[in-house]
C-alpha atoms as a PDB file:
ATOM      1  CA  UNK A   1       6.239  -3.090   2.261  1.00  0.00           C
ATOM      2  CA  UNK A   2       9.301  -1.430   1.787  1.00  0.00           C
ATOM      3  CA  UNK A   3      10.947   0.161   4.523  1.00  0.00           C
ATOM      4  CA  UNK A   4      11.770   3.894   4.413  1.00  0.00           C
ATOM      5  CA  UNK A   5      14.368   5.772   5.980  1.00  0.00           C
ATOM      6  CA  UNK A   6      12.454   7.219   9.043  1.00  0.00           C
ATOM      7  CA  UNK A   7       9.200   4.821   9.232  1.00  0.00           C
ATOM      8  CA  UNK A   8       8.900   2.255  11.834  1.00  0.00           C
ATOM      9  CA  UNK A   9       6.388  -0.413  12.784  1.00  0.00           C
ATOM     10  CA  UNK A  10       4.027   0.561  15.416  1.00  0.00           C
ATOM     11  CA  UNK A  11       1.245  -1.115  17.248  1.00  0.00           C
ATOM     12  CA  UNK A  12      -0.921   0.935  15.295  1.00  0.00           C
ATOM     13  CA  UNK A  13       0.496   0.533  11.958  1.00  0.00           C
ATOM     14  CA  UNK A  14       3.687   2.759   9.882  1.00  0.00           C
ATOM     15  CA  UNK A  15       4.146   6.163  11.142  1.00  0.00           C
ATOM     16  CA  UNK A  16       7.225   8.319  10.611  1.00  0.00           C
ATOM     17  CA  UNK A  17       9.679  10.151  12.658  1.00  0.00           C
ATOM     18  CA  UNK A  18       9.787  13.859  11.663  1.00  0.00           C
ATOM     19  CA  UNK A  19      13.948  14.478  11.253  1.00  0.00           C
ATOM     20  CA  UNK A  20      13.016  17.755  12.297  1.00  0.00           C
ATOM     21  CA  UNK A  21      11.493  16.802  15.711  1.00  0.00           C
ATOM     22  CA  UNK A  22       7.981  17.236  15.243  1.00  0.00           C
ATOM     23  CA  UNK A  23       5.400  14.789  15.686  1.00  0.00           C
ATOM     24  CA  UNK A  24       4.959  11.658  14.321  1.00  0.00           C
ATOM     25  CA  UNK A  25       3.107  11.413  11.124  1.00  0.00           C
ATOM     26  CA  UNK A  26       0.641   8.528   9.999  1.00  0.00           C
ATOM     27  CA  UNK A  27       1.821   7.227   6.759  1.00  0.00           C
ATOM     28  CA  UNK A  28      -0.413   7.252   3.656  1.00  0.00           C
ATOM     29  CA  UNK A  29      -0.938   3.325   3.593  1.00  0.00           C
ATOM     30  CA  UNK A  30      -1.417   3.418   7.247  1.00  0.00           C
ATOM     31  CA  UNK A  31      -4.113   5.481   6.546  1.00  0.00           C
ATOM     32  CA  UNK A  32      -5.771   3.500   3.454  1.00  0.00           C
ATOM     33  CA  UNK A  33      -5.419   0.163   5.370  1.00  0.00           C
ATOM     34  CA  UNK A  34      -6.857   1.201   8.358  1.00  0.00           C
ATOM     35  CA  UNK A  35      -9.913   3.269   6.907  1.00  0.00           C
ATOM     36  CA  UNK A  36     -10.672   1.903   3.534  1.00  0.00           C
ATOM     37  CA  UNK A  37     -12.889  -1.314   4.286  1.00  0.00           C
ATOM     38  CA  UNK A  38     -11.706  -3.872   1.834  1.00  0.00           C
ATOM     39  CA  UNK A  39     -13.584  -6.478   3.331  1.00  0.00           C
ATOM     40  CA  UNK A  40     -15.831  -7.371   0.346  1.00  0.00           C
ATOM     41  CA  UNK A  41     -12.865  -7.944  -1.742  1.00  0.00           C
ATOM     42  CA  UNK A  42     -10.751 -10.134   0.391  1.00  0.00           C
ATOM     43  CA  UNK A  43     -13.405 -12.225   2.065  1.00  0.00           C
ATOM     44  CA  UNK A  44     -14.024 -14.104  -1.080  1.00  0.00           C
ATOM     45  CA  UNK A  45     -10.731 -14.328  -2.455  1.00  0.00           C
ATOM     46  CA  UNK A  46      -9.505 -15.460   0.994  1.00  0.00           C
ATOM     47  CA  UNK A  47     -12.358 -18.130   1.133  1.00  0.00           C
ATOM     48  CA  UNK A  48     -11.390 -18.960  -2.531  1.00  0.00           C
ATOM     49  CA  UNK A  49      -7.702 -20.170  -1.839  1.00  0.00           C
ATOM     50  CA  UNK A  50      -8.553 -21.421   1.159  1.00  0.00           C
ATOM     51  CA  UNK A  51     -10.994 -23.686  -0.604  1.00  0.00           C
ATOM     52  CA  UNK A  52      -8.618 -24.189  -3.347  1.00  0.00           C
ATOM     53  CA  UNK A  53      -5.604 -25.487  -1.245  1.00  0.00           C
ATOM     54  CA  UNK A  54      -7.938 -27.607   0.368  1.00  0.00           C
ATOM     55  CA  UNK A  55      -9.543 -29.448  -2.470  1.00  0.00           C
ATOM     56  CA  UNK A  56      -5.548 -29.690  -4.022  1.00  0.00           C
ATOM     57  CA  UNK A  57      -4.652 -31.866  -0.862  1.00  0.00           C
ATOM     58  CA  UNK A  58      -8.122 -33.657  -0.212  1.00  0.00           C
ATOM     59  CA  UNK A  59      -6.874 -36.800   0.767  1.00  0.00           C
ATOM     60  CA  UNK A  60      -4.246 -35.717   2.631  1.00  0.00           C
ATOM     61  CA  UNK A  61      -5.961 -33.579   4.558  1.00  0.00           C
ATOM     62  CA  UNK A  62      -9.630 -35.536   5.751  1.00  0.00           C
ATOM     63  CA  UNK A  63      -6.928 -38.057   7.399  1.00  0.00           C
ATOM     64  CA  UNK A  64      -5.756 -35.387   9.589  1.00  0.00           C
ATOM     65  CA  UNK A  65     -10.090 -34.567  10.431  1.00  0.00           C
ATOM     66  CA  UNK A  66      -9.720 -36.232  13.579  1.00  0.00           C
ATOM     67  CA  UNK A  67      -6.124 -36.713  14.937  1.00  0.00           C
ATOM     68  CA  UNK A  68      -4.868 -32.868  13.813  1.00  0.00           C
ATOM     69  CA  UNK A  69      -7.769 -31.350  13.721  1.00  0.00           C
ATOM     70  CA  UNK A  70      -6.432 -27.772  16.050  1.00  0.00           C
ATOM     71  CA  UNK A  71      -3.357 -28.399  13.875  1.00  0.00           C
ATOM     72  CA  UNK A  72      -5.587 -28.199  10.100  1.00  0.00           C
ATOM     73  CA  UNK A  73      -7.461 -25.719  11.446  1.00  0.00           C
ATOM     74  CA  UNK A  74      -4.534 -23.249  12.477  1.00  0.00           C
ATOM     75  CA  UNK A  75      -3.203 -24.137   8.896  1.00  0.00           C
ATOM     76  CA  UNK A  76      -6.298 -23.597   6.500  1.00  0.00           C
ATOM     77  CA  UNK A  77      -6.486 -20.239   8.402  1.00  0.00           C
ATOM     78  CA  UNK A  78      -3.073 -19.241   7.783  1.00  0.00           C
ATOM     79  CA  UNK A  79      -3.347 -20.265   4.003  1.00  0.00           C
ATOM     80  CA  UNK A  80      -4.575 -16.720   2.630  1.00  0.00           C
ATOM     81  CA  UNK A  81      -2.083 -14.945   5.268  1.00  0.00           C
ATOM     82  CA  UNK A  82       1.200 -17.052   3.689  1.00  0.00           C
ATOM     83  CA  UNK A  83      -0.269 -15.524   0.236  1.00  0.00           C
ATOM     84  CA  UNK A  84      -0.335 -12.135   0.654  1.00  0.00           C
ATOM     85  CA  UNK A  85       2.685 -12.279   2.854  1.00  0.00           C
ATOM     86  CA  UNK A  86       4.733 -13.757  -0.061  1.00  0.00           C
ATOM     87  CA  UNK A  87       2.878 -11.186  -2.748  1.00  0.00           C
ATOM     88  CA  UNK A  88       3.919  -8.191   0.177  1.00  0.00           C
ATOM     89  CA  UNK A  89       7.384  -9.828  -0.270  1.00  0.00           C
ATOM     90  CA  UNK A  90       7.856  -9.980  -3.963  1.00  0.00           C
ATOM     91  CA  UNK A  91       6.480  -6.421  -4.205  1.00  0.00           C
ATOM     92  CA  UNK A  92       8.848  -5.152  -2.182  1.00  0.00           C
ATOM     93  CA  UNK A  93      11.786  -6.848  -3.809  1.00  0.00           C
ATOM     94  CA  UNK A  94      10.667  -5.748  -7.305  1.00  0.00           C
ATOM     95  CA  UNK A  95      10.494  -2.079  -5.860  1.00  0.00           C
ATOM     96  CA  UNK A  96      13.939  -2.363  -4.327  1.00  0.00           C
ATOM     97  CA  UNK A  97      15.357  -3.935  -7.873  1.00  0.00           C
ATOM     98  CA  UNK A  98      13.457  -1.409  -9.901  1.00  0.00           C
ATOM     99  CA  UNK A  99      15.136   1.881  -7.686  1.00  0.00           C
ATOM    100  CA  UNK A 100      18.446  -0.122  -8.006  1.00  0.00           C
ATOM    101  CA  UNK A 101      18.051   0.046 -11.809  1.00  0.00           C
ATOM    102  CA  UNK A 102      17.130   3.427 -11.589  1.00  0.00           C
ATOM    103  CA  UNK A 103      20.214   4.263  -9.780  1.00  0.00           C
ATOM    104  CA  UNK A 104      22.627   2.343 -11.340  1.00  0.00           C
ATOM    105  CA  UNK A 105      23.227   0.132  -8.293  1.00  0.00           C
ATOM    106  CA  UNK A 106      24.025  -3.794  -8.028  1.00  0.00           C
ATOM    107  CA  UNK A 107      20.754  -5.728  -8.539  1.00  0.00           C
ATOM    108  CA  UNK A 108      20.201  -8.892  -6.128  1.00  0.00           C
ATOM    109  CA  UNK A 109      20.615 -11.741  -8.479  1.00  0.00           C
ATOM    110  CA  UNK A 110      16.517 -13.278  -7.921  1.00  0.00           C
ATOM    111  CA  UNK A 111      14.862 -15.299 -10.480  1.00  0.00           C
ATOM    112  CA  UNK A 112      11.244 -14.474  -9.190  1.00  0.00           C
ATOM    113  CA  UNK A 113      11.990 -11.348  -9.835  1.00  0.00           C
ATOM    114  CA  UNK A 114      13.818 -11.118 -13.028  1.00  0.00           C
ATOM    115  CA  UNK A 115      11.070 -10.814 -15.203  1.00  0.00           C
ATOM    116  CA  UNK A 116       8.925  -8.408 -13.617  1.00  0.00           C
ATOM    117  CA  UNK A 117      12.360  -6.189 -13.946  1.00  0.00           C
ATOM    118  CA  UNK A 118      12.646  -7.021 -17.308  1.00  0.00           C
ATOM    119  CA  UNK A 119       9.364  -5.498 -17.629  1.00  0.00           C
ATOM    120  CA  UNK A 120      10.459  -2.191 -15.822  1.00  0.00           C
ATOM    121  CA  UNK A 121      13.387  -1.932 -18.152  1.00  0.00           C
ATOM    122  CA  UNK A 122      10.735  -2.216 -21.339  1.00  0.00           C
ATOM    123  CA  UNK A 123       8.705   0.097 -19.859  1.00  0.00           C
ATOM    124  CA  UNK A 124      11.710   2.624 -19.771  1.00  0.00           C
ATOM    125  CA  UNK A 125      13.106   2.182 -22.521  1.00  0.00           C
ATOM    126  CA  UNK A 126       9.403   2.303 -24.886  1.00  0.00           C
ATOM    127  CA  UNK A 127       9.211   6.089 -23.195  1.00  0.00           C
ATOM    128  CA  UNK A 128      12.776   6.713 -23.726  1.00  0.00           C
ATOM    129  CA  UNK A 129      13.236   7.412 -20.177  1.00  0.00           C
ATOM    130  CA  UNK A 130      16.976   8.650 -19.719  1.00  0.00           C
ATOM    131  CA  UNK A 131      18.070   8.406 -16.066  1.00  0.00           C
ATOM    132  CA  UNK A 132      20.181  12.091 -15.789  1.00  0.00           C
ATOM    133  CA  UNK A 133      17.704  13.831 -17.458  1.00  0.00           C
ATOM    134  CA  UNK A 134      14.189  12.414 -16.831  1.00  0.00           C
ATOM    135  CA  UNK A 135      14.411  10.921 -12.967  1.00  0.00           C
ATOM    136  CA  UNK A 136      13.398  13.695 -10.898  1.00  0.00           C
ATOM    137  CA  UNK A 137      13.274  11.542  -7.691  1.00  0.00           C
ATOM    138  CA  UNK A 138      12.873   7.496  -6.928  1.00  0.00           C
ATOM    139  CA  UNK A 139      11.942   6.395  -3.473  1.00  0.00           C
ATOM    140  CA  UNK A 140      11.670   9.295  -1.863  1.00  0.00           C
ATOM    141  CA  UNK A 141       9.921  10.598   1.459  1.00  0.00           C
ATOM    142  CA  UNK A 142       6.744  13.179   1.347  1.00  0.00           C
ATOM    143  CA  UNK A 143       5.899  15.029   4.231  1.00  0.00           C
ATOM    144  CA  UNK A 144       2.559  17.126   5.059  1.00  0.00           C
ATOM    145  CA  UNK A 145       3.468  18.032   8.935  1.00  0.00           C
ATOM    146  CA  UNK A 146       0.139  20.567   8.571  1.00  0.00           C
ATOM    147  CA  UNK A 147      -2.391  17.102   7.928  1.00  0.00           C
ATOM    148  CA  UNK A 148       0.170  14.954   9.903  1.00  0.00           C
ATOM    149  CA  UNK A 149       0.915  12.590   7.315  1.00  0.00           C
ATOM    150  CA  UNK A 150       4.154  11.249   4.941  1.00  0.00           C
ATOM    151  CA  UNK A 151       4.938   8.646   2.932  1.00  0.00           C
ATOM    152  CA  UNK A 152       7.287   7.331   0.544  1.00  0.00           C
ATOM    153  CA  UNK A 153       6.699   8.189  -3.832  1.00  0.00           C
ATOM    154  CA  UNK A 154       7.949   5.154  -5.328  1.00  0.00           C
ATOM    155  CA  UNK A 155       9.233   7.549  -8.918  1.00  0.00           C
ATOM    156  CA  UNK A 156       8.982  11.209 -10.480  1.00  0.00           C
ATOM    157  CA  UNK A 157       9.463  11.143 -13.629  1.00  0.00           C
ATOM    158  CA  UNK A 158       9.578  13.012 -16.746  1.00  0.00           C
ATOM    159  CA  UNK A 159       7.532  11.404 -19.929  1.00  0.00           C
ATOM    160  CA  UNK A 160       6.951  13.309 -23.389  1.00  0.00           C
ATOM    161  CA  UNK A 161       2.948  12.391 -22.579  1.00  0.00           C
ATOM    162  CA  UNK A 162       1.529  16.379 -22.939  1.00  0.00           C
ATOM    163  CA  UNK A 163       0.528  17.937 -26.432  1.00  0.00           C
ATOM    164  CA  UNK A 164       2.761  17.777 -29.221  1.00  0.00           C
ATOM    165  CA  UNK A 165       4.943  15.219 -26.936  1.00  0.00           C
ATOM    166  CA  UNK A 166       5.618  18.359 -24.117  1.00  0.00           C
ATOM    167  CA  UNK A 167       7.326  16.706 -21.478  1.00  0.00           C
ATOM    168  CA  UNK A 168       5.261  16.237 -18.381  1.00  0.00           C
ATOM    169  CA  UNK A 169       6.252  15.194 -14.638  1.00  0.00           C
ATOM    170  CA  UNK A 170       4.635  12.533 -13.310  1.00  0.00           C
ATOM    171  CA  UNK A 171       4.557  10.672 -10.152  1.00  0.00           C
ATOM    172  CA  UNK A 172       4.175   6.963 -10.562  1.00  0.00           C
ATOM    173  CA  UNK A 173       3.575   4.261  -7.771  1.00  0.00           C
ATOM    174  CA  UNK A 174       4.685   0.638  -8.932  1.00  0.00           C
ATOM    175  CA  UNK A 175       2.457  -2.402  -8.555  1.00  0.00           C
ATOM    176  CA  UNK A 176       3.472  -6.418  -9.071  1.00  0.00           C
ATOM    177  CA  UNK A 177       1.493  -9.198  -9.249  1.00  0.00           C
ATOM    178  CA  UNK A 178       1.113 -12.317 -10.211  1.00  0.00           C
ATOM    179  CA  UNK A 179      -2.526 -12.601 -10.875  1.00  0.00           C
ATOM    180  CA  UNK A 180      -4.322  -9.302 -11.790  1.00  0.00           C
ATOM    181  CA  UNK A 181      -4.424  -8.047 -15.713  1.00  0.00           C
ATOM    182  CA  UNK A 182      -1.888  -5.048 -16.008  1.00  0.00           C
ATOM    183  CA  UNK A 183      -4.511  -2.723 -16.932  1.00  0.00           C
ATOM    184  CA  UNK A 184      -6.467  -3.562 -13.375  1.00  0.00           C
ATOM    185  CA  UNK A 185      -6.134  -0.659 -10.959  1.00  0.00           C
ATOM    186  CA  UNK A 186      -8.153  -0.251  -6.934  1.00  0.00           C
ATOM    187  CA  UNK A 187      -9.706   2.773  -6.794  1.00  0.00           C
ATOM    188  CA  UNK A 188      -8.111   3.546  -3.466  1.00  0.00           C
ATOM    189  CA  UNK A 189      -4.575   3.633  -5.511  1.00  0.00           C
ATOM    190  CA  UNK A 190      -6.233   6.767  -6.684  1.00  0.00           C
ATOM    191  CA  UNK A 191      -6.209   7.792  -2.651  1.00  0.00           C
ATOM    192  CA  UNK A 192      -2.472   7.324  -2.384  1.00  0.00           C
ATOM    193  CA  UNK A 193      -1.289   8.916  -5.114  1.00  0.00           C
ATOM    194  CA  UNK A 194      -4.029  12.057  -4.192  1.00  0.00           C
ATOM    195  CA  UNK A 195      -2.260  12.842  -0.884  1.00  0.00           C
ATOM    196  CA  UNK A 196       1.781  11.832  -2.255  1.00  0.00           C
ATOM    197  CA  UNK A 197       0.641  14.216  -4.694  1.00  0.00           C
ATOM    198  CA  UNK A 198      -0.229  16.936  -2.325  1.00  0.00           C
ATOM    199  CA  UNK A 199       1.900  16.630   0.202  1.00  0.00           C
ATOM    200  CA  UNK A 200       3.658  19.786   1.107  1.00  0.00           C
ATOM    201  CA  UNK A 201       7.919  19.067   1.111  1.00  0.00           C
ATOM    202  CA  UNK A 202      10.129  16.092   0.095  1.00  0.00           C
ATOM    203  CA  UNK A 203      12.779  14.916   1.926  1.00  0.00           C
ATOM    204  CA  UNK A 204      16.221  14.254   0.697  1.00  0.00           C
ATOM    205  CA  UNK A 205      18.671  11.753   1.601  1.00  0.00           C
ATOM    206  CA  UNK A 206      20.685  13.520   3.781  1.00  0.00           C
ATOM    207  CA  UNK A 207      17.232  15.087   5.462  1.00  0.00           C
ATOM    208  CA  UNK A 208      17.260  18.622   3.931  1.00  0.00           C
ATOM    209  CA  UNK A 209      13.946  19.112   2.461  1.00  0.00           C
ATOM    210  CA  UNK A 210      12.788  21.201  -0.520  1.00  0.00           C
ATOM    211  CA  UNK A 211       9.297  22.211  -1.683  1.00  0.00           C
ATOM    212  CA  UNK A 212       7.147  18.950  -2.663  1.00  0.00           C
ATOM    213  CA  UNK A 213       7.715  20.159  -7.199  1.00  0.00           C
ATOM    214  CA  UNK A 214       4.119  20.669  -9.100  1.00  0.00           C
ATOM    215  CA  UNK A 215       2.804  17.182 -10.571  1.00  0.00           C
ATOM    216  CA  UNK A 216       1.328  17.237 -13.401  1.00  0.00           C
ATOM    217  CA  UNK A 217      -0.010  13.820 -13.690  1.00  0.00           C
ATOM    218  CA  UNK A 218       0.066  10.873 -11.533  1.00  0.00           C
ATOM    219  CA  UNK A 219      -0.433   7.252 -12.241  1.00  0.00           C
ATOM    220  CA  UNK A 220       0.039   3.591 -11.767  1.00  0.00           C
ATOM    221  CA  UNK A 221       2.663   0.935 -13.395  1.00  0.00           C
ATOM    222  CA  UNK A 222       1.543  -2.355 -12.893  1.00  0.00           C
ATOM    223  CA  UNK A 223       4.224  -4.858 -13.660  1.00  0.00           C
ATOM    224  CA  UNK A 224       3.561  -8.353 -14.327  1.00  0.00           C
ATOM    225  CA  UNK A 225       6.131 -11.307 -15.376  1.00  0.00           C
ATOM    226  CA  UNK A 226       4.695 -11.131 -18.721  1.00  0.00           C
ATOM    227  CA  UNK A 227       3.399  -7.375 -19.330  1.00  0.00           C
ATOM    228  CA  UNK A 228       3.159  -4.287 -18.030  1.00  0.00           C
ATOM    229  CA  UNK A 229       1.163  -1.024 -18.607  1.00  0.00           C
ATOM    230  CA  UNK A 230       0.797   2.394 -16.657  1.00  0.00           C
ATOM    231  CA  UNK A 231      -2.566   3.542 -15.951  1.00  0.00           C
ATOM    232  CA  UNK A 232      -3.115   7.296 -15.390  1.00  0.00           C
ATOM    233  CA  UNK A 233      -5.333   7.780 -12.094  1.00  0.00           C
ATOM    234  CA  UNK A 234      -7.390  10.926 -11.913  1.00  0.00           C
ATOM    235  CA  UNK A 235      -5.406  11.767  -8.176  1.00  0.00           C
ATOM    236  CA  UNK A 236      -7.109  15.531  -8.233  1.00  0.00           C
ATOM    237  CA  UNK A 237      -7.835  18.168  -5.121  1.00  0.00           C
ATOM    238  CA  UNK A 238     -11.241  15.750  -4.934  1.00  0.00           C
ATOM    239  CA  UNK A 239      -9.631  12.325  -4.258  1.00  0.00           C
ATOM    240  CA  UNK A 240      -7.503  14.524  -2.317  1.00  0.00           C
ATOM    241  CA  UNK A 241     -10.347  15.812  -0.014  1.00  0.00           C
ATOM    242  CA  UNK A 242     -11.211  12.088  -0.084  1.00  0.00           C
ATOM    243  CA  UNK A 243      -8.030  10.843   1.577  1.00  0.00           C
ATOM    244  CA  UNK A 244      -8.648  13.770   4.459  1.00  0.00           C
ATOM    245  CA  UNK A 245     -11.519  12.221   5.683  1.00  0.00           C
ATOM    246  CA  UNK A 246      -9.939   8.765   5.664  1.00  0.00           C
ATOM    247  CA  UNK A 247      -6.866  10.882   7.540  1.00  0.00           C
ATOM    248  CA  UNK A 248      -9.270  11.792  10.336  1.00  0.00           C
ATOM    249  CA  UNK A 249     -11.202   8.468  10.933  1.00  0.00           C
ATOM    250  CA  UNK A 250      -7.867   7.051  11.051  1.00  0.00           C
ATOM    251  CA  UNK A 251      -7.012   9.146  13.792  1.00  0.00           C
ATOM    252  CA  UNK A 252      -9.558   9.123  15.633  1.00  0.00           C
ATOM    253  CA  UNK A 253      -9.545   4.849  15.550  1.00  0.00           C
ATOM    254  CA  UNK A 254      -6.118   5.115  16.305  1.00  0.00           C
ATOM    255  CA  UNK A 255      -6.906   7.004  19.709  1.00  0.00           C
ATOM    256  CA  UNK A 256     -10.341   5.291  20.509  1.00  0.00           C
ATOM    257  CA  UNK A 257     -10.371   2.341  23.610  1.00  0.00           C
ATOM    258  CA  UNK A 258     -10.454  -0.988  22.849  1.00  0.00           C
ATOM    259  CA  UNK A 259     -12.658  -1.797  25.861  1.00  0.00           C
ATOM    260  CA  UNK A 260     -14.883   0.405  28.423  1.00  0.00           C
ATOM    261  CA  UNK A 261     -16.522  -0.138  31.828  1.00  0.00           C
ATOM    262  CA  UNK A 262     -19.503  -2.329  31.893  1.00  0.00           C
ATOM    263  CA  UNK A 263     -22.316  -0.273  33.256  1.00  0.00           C
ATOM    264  CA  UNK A 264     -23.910  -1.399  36.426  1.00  0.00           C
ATOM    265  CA  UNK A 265     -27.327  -1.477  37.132  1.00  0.00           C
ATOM    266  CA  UNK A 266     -27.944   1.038  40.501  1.00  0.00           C
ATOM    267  CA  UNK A 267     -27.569  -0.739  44.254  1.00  0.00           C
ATOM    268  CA  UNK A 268     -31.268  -1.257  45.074  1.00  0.00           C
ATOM    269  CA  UNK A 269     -32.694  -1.265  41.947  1.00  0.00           C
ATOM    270  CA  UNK A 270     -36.010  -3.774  41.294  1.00  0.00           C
ATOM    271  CA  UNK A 271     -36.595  -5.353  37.797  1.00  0.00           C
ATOM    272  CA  UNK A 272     -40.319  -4.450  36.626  1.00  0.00           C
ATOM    273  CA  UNK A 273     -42.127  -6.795  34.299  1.00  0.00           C
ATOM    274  CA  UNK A 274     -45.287  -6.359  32.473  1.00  0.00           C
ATOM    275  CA  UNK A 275     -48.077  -8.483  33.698  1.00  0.00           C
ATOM    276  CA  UNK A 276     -49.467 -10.745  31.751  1.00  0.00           C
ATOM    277  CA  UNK A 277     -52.980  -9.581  29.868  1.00  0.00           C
END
């Protein structure tokens, strides 16, 4: 996860400071992570490299059964963590090389990355994308202080997509992997993008704000060593309304207990059973 000018790490998840002094405000992942149960989808694939990483090291691993067993254990559970820690990782670096590009700015020589970058710089150049004129904004903060939410738009970006190639401003969130097809999209992508889309003013570098500008499409570019493709998302007022209700049950788990008083049975009180027939 990249790391935004004014969002910090809280026990709770991301939230941002408002540069204006308001409140703090939940960020949009914050919210999908913490309300969107993905559960179904991780389970197995967590249970699959687990399984995986053991069968690679079989024999290495049954000696260690009985002499390192707390030790195995504590590693086969951190096996699917170490995963998506080094995917979280990679994303971010590709995101911070792909604004760089956008930019002009140096690029951190890193070979992992290098070809997912490559496949940014195909993607501009097959849509002609010329930095001056077409980059309205990359990497920059949303804010909706009325819902209590921001979050960071990874590009807005003119493409000739429209009728009769009209150009059309888009707002595009970058994906990287190593695994998934470039066409494969989650539907809660579709969340994100709903309430960047909506949000009410963007922030600028030096923390003046301006209006957030009218979208006119939104989308996802997945970019993989090998490929890459965008995928439009249908981000509308509906997925929109969506990401509201995931806004409230966030807050409200966010301000629920964690524990409660046991409830004692009343001083005095007899137990009555049933008597047998």
């Amino acid at each position: 996860m990249t790391n935004p000018k004014h969002a910090r790490e809280t026990e709770r998840g991301r939230y941002y400071t408002d540069p204006a002094g308001g409140p703090d405000l939940v960020s949009v992942t914050n919210v999908i992570d913490t309300a969107v149960n993905k559960t179904m989808a991780l389970v197995p694939w967590g249970v699959k490299l687990t399984v995986e990483y053991t069968l690679d090291r079989w024999n290495v691993l049954t000696d260690r059964v009985t002499d390192d067993r707390t030790e195995l254990v504590k590693e086969l559970k951190a096996v699917h963590k170490d995963v998506r820690e080094r995917a979280a990782d990679l994303g971010d670096r590709v995101h911070n090389a792909a604004e760089a590009q956008l930019l002009g700015a140096p690029i951190a020589d890193d070979p992992e990355v290098a070809p997912y970058l490559a496949q940014f710089d195909l993607w501009l150049k097959s849509w002609g994308v010329n930095f001056d004129d077409d980059v309205e904004a990359t990497e920059i903060t949303v804010l909706h202080r009325r819902l209590g939410y921001a979050g960071t738009a990874d590009l807005m970006v003119w493409l000739p997509s429209g009728p009769g190639r009209k150009r059309e401003l888009w707002l595009i969130d970058y994906k990287s992997s190593a695994t998934r097809r470039a066409s494969s999209v989650y539907p809660e992508n579709t969340l994100q993008l709903a309430a960047l889309r909506y949000a009410e003013t963007v922030l600028l570098p030096d923390d003046t704000e301006e209006p957030m500008p009218h979208i006119e499409r939104t989308g996802v570019l997945n970019l993989r060593a090998k490929s890459h493709a965008l995928v439009p998302m249908p981000a509308d007022r509906t997925a929109h309304r969506a990401f509201r209700g995931a806004l409230e049950t966030t807050r409200w788990l966010h301000a629920a207990k964690s524990s409660y008083p046991a409830l004692k049975a009343p001083e005095g009180a007899t137990r009555t059973t049933r008597k047998a027939a």
